[in-house]
Protein backbone atom coordinates (compact mmCIF):
# COMPACT_ATOMS: atom_id res chain seq x y z
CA UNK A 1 -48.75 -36.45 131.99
CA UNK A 2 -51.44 -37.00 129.09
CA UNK A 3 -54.15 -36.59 132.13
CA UNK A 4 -52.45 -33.32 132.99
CA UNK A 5 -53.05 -32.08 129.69
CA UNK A 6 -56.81 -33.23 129.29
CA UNK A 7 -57.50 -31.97 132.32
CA UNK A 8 -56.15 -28.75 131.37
CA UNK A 9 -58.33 -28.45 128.32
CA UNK A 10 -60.91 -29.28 130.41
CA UNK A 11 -61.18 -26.72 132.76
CA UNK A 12 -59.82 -24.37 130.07
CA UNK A 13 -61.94 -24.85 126.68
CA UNK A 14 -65.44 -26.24 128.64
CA UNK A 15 -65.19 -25.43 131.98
CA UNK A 16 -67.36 -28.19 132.98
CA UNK A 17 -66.40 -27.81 136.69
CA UNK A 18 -68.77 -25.94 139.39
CA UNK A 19 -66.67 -22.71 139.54
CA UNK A 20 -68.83 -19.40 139.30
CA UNK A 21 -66.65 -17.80 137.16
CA UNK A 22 -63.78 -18.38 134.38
CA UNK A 23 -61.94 -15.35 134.50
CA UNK A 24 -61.65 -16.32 138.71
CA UNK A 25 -60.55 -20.12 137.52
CA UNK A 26 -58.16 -19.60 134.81
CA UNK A 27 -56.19 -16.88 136.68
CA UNK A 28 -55.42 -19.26 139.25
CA UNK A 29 -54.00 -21.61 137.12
CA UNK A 30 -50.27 -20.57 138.11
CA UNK A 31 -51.64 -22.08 141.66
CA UNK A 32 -53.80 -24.79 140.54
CA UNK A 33 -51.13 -26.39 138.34
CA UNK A 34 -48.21 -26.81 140.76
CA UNK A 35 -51.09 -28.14 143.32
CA UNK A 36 -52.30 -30.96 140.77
CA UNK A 37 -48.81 -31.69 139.74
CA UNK A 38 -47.92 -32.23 143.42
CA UNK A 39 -50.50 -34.74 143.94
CA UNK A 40 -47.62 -36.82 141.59
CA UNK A 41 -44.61 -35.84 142.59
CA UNK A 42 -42.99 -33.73 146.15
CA UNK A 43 -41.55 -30.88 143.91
CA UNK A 44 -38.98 -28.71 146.21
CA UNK A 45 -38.48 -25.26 146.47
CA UNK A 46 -36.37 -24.53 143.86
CA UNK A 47 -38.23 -26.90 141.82
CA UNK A 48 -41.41 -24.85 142.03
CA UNK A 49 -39.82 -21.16 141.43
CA UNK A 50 -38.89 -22.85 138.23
CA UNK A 51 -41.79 -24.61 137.26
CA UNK A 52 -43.50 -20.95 138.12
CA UNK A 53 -41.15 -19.43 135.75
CA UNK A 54 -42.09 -22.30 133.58
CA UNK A 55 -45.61 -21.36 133.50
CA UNK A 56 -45.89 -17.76 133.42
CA UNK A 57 -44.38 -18.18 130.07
CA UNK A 58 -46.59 -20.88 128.74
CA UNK A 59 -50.21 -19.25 129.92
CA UNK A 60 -48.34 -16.17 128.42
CA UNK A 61 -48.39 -17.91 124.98
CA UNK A 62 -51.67 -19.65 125.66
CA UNK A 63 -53.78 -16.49 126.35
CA UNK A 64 -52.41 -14.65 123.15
CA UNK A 65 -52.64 -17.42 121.14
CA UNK A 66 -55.09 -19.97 122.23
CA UNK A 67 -58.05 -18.03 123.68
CA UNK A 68 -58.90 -16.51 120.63
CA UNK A 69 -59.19 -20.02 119.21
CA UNK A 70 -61.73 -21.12 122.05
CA UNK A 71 -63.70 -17.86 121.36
CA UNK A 72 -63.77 -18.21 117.92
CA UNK A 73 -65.10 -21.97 118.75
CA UNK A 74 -67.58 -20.91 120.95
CA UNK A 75 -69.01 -18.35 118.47
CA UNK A 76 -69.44 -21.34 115.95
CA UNK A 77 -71.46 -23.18 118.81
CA UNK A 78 -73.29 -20.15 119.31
CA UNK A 79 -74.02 -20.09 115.90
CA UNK A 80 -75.54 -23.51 115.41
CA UNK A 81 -78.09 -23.27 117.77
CA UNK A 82 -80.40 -20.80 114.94
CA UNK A 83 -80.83 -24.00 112.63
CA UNK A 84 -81.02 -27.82 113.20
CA UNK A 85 -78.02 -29.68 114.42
CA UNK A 86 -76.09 -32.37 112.60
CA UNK A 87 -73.89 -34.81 113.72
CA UNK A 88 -71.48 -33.31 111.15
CA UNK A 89 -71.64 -30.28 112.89
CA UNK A 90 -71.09 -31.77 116.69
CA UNK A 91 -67.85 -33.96 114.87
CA UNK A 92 -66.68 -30.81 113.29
CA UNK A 93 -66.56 -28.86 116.99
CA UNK A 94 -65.46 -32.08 118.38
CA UNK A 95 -62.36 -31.68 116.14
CA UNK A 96 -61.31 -27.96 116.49
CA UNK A 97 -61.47 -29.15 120.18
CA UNK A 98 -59.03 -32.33 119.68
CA UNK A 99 -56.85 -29.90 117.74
CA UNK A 100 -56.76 -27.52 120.76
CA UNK A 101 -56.18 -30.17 122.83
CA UNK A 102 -53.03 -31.27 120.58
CA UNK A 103 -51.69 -28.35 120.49
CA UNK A 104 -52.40 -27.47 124.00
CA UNK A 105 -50.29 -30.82 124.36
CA UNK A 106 -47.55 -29.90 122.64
CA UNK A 107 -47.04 -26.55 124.24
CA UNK A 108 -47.27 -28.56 128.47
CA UNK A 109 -45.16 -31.03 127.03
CA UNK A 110 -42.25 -28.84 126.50
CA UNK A 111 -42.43 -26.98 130.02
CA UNK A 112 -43.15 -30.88 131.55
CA UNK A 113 -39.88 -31.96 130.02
CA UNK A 114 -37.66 -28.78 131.13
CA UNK A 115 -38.89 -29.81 134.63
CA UNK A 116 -38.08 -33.61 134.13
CA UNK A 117 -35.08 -32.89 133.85
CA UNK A 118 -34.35 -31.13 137.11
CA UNK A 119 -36.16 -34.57 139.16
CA UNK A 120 -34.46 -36.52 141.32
CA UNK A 121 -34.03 -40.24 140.46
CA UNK A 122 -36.52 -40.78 144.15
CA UNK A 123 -38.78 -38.20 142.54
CA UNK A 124 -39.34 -40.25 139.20
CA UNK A 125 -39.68 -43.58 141.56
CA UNK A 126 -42.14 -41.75 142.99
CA UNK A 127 -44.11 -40.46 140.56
CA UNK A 128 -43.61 -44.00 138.69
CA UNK A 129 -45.55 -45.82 142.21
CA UNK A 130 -48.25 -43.06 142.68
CA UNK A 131 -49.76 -43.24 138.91
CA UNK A 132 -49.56 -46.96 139.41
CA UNK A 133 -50.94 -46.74 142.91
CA UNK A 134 -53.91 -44.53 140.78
CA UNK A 135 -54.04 -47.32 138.23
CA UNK A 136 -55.23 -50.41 140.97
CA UNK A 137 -57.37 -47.30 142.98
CA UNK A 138 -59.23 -46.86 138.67
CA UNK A 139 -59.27 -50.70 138.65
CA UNK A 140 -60.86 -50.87 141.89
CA UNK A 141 -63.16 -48.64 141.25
CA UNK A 142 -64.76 -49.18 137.81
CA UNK A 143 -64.05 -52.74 137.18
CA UNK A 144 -65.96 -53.49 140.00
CA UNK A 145 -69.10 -52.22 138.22
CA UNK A 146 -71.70 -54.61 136.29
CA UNK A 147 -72.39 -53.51 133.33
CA UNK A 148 -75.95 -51.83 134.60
CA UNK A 149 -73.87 -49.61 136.74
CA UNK A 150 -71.25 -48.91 134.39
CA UNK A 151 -74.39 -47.91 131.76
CA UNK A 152 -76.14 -46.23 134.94
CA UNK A 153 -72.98 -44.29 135.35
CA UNK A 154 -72.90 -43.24 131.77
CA UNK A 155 -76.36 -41.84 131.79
CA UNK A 156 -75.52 -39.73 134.96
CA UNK A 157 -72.51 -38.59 133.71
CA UNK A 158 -74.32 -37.13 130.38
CA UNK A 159 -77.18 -36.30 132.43
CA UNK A 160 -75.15 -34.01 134.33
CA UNK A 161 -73.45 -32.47 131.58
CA UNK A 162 -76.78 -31.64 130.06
CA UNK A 163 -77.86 -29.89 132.97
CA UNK A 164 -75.35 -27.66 133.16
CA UNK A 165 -76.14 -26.05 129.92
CA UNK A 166 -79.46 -26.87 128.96
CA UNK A 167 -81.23 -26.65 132.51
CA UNK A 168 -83.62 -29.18 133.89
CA UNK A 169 -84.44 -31.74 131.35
CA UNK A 170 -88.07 -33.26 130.49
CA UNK A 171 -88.73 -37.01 130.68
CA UNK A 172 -88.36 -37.77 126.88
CA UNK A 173 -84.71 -35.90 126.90
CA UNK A 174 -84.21 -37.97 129.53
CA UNK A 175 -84.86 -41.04 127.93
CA UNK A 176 -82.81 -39.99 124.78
CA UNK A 177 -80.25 -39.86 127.00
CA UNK A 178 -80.74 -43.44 128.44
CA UNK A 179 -81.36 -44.79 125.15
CA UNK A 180 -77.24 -43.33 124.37
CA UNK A 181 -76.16 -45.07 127.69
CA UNK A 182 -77.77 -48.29 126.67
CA UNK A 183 -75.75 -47.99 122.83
CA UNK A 184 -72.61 -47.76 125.22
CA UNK A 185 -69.88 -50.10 124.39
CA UNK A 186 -68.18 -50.86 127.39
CA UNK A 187 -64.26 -49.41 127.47
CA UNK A 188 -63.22 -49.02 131.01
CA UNK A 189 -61.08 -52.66 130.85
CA UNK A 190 -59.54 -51.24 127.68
CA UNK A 191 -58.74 -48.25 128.83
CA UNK A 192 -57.25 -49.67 132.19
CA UNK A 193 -54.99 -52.06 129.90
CA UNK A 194 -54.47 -49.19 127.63
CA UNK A 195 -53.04 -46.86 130.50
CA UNK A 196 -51.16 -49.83 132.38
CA UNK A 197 -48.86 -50.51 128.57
CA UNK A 198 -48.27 -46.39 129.11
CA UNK A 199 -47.13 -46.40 132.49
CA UNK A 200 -45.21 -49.09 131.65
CA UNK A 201 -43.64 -47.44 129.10
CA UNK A 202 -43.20 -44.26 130.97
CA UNK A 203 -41.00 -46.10 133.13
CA UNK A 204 -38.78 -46.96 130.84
CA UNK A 205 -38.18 -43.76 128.94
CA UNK A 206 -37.93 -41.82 132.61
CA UNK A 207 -34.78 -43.97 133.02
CA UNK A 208 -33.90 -40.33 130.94
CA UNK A 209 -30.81 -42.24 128.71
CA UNK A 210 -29.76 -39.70 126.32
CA UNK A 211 -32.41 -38.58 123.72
CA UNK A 212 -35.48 -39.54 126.43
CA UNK A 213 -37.08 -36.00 125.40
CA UNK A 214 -37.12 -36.65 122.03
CA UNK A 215 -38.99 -39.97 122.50
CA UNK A 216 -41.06 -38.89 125.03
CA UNK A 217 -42.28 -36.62 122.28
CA UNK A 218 -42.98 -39.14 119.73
CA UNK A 219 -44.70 -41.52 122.45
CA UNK A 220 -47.04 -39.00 122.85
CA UNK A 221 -47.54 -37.76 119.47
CA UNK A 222 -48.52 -41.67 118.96
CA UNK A 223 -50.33 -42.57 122.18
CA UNK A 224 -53.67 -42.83 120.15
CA UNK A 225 -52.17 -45.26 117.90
CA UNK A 226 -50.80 -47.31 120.77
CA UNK A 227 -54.05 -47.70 122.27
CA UNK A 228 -55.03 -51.58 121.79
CA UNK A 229 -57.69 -52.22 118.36
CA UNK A 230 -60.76 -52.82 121.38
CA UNK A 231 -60.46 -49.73 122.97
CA UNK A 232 -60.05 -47.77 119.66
CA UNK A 233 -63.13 -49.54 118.73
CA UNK A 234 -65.21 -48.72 121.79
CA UNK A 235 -63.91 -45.11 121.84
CA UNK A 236 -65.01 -44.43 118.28
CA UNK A 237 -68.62 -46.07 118.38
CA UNK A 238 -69.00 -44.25 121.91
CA UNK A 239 -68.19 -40.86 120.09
CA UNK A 240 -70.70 -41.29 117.15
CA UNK A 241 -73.22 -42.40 120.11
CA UNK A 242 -72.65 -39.21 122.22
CA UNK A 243 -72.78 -37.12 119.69
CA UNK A 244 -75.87 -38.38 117.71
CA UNK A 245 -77.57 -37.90 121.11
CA UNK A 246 -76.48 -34.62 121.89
CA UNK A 247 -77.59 -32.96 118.32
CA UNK A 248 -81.00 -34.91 119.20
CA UNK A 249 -80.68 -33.25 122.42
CA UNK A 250 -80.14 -29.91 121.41
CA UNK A 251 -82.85 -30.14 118.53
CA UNK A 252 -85.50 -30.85 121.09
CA UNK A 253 -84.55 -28.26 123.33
CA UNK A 254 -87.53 -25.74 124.75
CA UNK A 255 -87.26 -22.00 124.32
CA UNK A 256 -86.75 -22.32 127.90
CA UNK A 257 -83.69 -24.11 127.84
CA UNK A 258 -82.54 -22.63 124.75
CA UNK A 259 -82.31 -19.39 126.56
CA UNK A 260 -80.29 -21.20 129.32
CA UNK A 261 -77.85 -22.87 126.98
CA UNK A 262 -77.66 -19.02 125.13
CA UNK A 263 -76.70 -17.77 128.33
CA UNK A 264 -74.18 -20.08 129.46
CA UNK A 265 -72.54 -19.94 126.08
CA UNK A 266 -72.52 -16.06 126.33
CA UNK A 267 -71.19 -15.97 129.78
CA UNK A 268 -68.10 -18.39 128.89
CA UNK A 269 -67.60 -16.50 125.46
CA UNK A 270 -67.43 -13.13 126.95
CA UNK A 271 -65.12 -14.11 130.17
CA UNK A 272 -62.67 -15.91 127.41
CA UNK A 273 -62.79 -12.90 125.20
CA UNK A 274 -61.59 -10.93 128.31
CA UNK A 275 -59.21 -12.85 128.89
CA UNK A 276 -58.05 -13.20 125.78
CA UNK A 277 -58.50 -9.19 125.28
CA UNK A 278 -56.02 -8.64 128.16
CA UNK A 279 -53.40 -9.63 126.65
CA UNK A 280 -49.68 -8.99 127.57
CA UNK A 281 -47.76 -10.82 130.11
CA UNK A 282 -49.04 -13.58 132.54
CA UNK A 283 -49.18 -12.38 136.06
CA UNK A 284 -50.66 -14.60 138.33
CA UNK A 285 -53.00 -12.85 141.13
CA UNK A 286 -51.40 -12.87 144.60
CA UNK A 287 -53.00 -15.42 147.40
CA UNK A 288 -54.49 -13.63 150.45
């Protein structure tokens, strides 16, 4: 559940996937959230007509209320880039963004609890053995690494991410970024233990006893406080890292790549204010 919501702040706040266009992404959402919630759980028919009913009233809400907010965030990035860039600044985004994300949170919780209720005891079981199948496929995969991968896949990752918006990088941005990779603290074990106590948990309150949805609720109101001392430690040093890097980043930036981070920022702010702009009812475009 908590990835379902990152992910959906993801795609809808940074759009940090490879899709040409916004407006085309988010107006799919009514498909693409049924089709990522399947890869969890076999949802039947009647199932999905109410999780679409479900969600036509939730991206109702969230394009009134929500898109504004990620316009009116984008403007203040927009903004920053006419003087030098603090870290204070970069935290300050960083936490209009968590807030979005909370609230964004709160809002899929309540739609991901009305269709709890309607699963199947062999749907839970299920959905219970495939995010603990995911967990051995995550441990698998990154505690395999040494820690010169794991830093090797750090610096790709926020090589990548750079890219996007700033355009090809010169070899000293480069190394800035390597130099941030190398400050890493390592977190995947942490985080692996960290999601293995959720699931664990999980289980337990999807037994659904009377008054489940009211402690699911607080669980996840308090996941970041559950998260083990190590992990909280790693995540926080790894934040200040990023984000020192990025605002020495975007400081050195060329007039070249300014005008390509400009653009990018433009083109997401304008689609968003669209969107937003449209208002009125969610109706989700018909599949050909």
């Amino acid at each position: 559940m908590h990835r379902v919501y990152r992910w959906l702040l993801l795609v809808l706040l940074v759009q940090l996937t490879a899709c040409s266009s916004t407006t085309f992404f988010y107006n799919r959402l009514h498909f693409l959230v049924p089709w990522y919630l399947g890869g969890y759980v076999d949802l039947e028919q009647p199932q999905r007509q109410y999780l679409d009913e479900l969600l036509a009233t939730f991206l109702h809400q969230h394009r009134r209320e929500e898109l504004p907010r990620y316009v009116d965030i984008l403007s203040q990035a927009t903004a920053m880039l006419d003087r030098e860039i603090a870290v204070a600044d970069l935290a300050a985004l960083y936490s209009e963004a968590e807030q979005a994300a909370d609230r964004l949170q709160a809002g899929a919780l309540e739609w991901l609890l009305a269709l709890g209720a309607e699963l199947s005891d062999e749907q839970i079981r299920g959905l219970i053995t495939e995010l603990r199948d995911r967990q051995e496929e995550y441990r698998d995969q990154y505690l395999a690494r040494d820690d010169r991968q794991y830093r090797s896949d750090a610096y790709d990752s926020l090589r990548k991410n750079a890219r996007k918006y700033l355009g090809r990088l010169d070899s000293s941005q480069r190394q800035q970024l390597q130099r941030a990779s190398g400050e890493l603290k390592r977190s995947d074990g942490a985080w692996l233990d960290s999601r293995q106590a959720w699931i664990d948990y999980l289980e337990q309150i999807l037994q659904r006893q009377p008054g489940w949805q009211r402690q699911l609720r607080e669980a996840m109101a308090e996941r970041a406080e559950r998260n083990s001392p190590e992990y909280r430690d790693a995540f926080g040093h790894n934040l200040a890292v990023i984000q020192a890097a990025l605002a020495d980043l975007l400081n050195s930036r060329s007039e070249r790549q300014d005008r390509h981070l400009r653009r990018e920022l433009q083109k997401l702010h304008s689609e968003l204010h669209k969107l937003a702009e449209q208002g009125g009812a969610y109706i989700p475009p018909k599949e050909s």
